[in-house]
PDB file of N, CA and C in Angstrom:
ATOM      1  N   UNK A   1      82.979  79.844  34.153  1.00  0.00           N
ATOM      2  CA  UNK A   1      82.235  79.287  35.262  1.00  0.00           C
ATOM      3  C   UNK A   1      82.641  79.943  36.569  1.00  0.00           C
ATOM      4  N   UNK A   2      81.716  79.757  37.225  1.00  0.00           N
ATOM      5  CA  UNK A   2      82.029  80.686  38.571  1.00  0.00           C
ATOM      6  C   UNK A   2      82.976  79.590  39.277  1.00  0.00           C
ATOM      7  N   UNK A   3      83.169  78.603  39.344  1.00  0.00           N
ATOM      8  CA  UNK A   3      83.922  77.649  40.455  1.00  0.00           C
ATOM      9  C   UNK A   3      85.609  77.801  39.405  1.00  0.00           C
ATOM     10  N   UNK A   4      85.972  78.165  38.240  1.00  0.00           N
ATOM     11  CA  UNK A   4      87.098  78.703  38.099  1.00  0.00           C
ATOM     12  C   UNK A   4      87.329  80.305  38.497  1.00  0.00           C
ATOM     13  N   UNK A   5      86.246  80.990  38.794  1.00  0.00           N
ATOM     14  CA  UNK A   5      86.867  82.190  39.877  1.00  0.00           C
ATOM     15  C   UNK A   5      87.648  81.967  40.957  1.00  0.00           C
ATOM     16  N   UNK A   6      86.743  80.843  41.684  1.00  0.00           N
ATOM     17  CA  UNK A   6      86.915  80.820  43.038  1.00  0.00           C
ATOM     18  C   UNK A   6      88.331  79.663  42.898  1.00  0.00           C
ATOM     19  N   UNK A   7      88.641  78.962  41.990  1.00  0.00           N
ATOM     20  CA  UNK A   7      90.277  78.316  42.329  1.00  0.00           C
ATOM     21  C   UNK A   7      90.994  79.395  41.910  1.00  0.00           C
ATOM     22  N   UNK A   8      90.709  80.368  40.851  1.00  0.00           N
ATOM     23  CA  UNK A   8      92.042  81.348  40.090  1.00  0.00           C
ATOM     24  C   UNK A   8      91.916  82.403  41.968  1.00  0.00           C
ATOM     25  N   UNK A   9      90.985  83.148  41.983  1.00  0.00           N
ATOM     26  CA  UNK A   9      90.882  83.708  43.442  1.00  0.00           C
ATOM     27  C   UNK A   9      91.944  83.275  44.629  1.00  0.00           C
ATOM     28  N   UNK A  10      91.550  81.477  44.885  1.00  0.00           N
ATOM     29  CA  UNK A  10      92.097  81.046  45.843  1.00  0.00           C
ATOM     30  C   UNK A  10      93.438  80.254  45.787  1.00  0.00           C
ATOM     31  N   UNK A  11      94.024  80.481  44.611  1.00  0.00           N
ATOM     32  CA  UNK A  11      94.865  79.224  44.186  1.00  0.00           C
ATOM     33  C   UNK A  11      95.330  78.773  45.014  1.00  0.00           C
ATOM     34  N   UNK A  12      96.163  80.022  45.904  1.00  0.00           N
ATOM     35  CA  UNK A  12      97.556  79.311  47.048  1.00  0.00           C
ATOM     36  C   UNK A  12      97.081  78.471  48.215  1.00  0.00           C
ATOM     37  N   UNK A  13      95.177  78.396  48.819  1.00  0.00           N
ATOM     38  CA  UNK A  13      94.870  77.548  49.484  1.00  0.00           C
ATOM     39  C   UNK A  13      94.285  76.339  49.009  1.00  0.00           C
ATOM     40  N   UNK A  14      93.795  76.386  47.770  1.00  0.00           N
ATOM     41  CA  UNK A  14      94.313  75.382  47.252  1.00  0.00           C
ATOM     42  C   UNK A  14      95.511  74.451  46.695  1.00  0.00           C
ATOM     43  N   UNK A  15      96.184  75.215  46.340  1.00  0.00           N
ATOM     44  CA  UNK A  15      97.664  74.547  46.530  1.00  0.00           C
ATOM     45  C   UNK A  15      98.426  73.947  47.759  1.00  0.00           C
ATOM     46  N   UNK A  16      97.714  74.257  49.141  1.00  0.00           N
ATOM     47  CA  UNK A  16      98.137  73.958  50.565  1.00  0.00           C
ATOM     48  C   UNK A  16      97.289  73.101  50.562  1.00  0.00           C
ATOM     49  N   UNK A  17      96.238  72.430  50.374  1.00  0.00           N
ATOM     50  CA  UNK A  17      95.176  71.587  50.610  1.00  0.00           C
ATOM     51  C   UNK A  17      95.980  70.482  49.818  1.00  0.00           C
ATOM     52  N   UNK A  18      95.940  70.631  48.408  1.00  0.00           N
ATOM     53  CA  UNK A  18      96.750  69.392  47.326  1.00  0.00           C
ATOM     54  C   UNK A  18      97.966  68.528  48.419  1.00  0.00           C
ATOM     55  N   UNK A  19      98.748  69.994  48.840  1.00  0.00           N
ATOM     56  CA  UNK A  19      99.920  69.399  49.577  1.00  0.00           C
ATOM     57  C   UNK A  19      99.316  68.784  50.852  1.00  0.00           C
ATOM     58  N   UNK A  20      98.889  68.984  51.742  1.00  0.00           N
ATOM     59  CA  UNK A  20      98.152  68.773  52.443  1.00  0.00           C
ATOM     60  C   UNK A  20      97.473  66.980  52.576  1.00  0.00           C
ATOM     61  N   UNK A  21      97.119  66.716  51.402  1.00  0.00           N
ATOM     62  CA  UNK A  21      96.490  65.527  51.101  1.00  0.00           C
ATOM     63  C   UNK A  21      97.900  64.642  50.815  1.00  0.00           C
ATOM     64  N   UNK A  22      98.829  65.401  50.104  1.00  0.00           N
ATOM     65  CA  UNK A  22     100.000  64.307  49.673  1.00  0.00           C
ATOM     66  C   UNK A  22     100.808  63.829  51.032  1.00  0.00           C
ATOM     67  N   UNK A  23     101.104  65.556  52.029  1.00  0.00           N
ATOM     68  CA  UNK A  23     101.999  64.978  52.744  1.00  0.00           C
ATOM     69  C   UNK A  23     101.276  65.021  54.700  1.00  0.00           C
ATOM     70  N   UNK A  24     100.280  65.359  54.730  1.00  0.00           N
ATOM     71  CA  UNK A  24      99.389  65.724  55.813  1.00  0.00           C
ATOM     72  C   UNK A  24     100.250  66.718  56.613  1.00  0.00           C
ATOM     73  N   UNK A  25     100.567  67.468  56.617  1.00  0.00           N
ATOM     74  CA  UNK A  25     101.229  68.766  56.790  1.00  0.00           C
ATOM     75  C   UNK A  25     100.936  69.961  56.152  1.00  0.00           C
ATOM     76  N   UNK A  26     100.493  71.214  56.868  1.00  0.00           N
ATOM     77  CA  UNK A  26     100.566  72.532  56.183  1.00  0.00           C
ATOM     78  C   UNK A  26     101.690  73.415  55.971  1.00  0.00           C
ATOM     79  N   UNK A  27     101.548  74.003  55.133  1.00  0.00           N
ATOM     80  CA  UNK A  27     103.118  74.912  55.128  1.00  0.00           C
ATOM     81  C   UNK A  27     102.873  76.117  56.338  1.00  0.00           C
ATOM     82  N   UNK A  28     101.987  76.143  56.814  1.00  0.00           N
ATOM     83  CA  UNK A  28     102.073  77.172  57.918  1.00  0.00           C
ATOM     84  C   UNK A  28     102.032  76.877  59.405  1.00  0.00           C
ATOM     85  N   UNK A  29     101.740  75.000  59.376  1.00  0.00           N
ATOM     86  CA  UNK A  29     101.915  74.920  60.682  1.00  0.00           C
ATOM     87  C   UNK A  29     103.332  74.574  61.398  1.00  0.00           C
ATOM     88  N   UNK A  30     103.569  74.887  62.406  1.00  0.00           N
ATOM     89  CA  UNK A  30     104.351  74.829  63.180  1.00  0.00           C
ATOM     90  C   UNK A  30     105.411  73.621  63.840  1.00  0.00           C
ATOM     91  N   UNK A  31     106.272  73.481  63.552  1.00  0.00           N
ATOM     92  CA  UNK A  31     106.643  71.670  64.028  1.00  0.00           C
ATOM     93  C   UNK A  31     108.174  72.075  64.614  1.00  0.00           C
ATOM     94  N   UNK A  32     108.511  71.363  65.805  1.00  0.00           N
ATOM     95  CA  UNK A  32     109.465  71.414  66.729  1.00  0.00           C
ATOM     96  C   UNK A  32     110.451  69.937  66.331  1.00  0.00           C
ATOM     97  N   UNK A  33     112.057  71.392  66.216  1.00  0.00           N
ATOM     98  CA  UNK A  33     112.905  70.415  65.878  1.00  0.00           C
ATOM     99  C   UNK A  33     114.287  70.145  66.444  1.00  0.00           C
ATOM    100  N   UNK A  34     114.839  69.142  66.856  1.00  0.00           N
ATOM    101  CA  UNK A  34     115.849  69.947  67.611  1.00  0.00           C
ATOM    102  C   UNK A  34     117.188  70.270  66.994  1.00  0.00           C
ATOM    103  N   UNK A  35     118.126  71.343  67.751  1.00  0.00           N
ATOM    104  CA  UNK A  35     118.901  71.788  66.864  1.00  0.00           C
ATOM    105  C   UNK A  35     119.739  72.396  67.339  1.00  0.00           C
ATOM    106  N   UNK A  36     120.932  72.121  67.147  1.00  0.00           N
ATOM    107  CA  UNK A  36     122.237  71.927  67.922  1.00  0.00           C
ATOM    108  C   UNK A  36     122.783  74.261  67.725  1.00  0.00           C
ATOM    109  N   UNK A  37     122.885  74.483  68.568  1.00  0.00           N
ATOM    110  CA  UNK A  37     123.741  76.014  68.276  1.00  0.00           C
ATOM    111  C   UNK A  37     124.554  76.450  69.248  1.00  0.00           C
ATOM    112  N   UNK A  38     125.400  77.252  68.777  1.00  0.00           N
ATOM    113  CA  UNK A  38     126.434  77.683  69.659  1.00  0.00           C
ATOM    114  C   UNK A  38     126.326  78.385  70.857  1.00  0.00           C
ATOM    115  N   UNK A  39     126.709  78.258  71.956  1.00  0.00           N
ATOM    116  CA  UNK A  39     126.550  78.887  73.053  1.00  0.00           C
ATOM    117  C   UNK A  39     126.657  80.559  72.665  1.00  0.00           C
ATOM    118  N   UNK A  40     127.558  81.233  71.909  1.00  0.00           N
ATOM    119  CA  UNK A  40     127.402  82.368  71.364  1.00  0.00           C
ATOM    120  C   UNK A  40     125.915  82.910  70.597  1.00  0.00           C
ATOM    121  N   UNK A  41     125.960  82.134  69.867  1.00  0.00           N
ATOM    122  CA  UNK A  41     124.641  82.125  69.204  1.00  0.00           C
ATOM    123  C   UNK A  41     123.126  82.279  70.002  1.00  0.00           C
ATOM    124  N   UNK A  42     123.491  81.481  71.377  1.00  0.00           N
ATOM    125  CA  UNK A  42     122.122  81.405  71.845  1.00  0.00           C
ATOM    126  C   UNK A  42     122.073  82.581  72.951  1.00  0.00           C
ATOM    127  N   UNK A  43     123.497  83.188  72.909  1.00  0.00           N
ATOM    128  CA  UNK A  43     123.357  84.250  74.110  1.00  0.00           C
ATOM    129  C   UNK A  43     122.707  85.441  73.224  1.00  0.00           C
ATOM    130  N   UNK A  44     123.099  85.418  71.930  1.00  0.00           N
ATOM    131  CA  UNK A  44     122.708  86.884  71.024  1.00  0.00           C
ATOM    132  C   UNK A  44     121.493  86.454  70.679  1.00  0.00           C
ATOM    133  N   UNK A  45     120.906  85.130  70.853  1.00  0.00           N
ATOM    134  CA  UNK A  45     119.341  85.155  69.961  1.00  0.00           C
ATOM    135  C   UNK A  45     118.547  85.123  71.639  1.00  0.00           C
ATOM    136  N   UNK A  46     118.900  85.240  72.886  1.00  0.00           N
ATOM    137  CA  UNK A  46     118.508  85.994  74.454  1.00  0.00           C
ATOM    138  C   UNK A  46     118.446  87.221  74.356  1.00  0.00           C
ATOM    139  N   UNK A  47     119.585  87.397  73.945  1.00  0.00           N
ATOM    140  CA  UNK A  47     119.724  89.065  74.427  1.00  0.00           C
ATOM    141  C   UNK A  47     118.748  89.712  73.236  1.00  0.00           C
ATOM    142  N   UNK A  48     118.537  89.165  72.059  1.00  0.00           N
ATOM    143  CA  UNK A  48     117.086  89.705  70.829  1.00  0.00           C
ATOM    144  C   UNK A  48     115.714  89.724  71.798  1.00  0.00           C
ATOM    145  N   UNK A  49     115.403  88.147  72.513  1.00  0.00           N
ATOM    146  CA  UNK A  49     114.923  88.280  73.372  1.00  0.00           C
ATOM    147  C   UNK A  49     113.906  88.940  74.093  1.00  0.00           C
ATOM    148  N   UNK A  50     114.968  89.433  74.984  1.00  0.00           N
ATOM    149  CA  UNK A  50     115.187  90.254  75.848  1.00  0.00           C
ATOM    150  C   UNK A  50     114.490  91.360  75.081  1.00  0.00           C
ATOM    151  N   UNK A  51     115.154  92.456  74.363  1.00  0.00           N
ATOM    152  CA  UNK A  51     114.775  93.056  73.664  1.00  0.00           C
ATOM    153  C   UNK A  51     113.582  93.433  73.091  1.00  0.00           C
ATOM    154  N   UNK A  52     112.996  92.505  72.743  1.00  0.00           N
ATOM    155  CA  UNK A  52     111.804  92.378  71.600  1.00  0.00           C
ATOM    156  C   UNK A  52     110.711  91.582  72.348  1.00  0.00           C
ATOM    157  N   UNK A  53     110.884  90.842  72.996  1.00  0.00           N
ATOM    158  CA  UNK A  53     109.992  90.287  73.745  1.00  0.00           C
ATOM    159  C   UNK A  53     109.714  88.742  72.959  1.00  0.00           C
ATOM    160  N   UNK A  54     109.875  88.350  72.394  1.00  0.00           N
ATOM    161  CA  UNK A  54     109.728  87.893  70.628  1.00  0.00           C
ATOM    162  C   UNK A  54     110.006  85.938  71.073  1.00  0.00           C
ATOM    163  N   UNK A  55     109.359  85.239  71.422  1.00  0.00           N
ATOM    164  CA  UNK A  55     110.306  83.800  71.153  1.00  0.00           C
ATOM    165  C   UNK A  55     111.503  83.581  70.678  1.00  0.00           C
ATOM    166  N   UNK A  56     112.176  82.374  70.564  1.00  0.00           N
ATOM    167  CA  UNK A  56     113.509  82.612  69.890  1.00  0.00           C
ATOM    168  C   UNK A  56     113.374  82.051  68.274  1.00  0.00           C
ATOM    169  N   UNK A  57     112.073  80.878  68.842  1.00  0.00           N
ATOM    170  CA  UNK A  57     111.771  80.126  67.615  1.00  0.00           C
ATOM    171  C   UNK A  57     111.525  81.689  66.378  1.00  0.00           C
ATOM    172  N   UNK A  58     110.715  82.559  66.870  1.00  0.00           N
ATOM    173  CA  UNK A  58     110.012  83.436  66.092  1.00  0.00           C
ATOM    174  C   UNK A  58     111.121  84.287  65.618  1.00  0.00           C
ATOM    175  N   UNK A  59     112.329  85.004  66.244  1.00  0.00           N
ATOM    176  CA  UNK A  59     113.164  85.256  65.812  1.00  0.00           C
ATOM    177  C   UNK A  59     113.700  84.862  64.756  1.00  0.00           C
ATOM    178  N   UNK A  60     114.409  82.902  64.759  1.00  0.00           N
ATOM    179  CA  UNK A  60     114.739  82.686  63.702  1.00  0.00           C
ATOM    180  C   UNK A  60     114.079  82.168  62.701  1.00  0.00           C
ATOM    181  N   UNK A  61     113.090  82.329  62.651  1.00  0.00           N
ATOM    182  CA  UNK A  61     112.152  82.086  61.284  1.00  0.00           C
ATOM    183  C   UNK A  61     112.257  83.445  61.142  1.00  0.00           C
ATOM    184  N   UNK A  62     112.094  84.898  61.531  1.00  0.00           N
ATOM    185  CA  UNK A  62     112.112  85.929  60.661  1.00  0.00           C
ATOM    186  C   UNK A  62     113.170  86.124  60.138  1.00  0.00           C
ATOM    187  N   UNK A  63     114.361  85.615  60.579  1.00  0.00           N
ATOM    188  CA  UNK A  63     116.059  85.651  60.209  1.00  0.00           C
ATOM    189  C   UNK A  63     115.963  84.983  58.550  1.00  0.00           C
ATOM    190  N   UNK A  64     115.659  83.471  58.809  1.00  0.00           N
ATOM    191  CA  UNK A  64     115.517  82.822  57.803  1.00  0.00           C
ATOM    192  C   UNK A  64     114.840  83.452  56.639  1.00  0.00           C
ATOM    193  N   UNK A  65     113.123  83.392  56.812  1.00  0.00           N
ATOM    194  CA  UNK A  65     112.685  83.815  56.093  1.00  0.00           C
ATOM    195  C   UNK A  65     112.695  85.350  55.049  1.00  0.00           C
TER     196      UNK A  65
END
């Protein structure tokens, strides 16, 4: 059937929708948290910064991820 193309095709947004319905949250949106770091820490994730032009949030999600 053509409508099992289109879930095998789309699985992973369907799989964000399922979740989506369970927990009303996407895995790609964005949510602010707060979070304790070292004064060292926050001078080297400035001075990245600085550098890159880059948020800090965006920094450490590429760290993480």
């Amino acid at each position: 059937m053509q409508s099992d193309k289109i879930i095998k095709k789309y699985k992973e947004m369907f799989q964000a929708l399922e979740n989506y319905d369970r927990t009303h949250e996407l895995d790609f949106q964005r949510k602010r948290i707060n979070l304790t770091l070292s004064v060292r820490i926050i001078k080297k994730l400035k001075k990245i910064r600085e550098k890159t032009g880059k948020p800090i949030s965006r920094i450490i999600e590429e760290l993480v991820a």
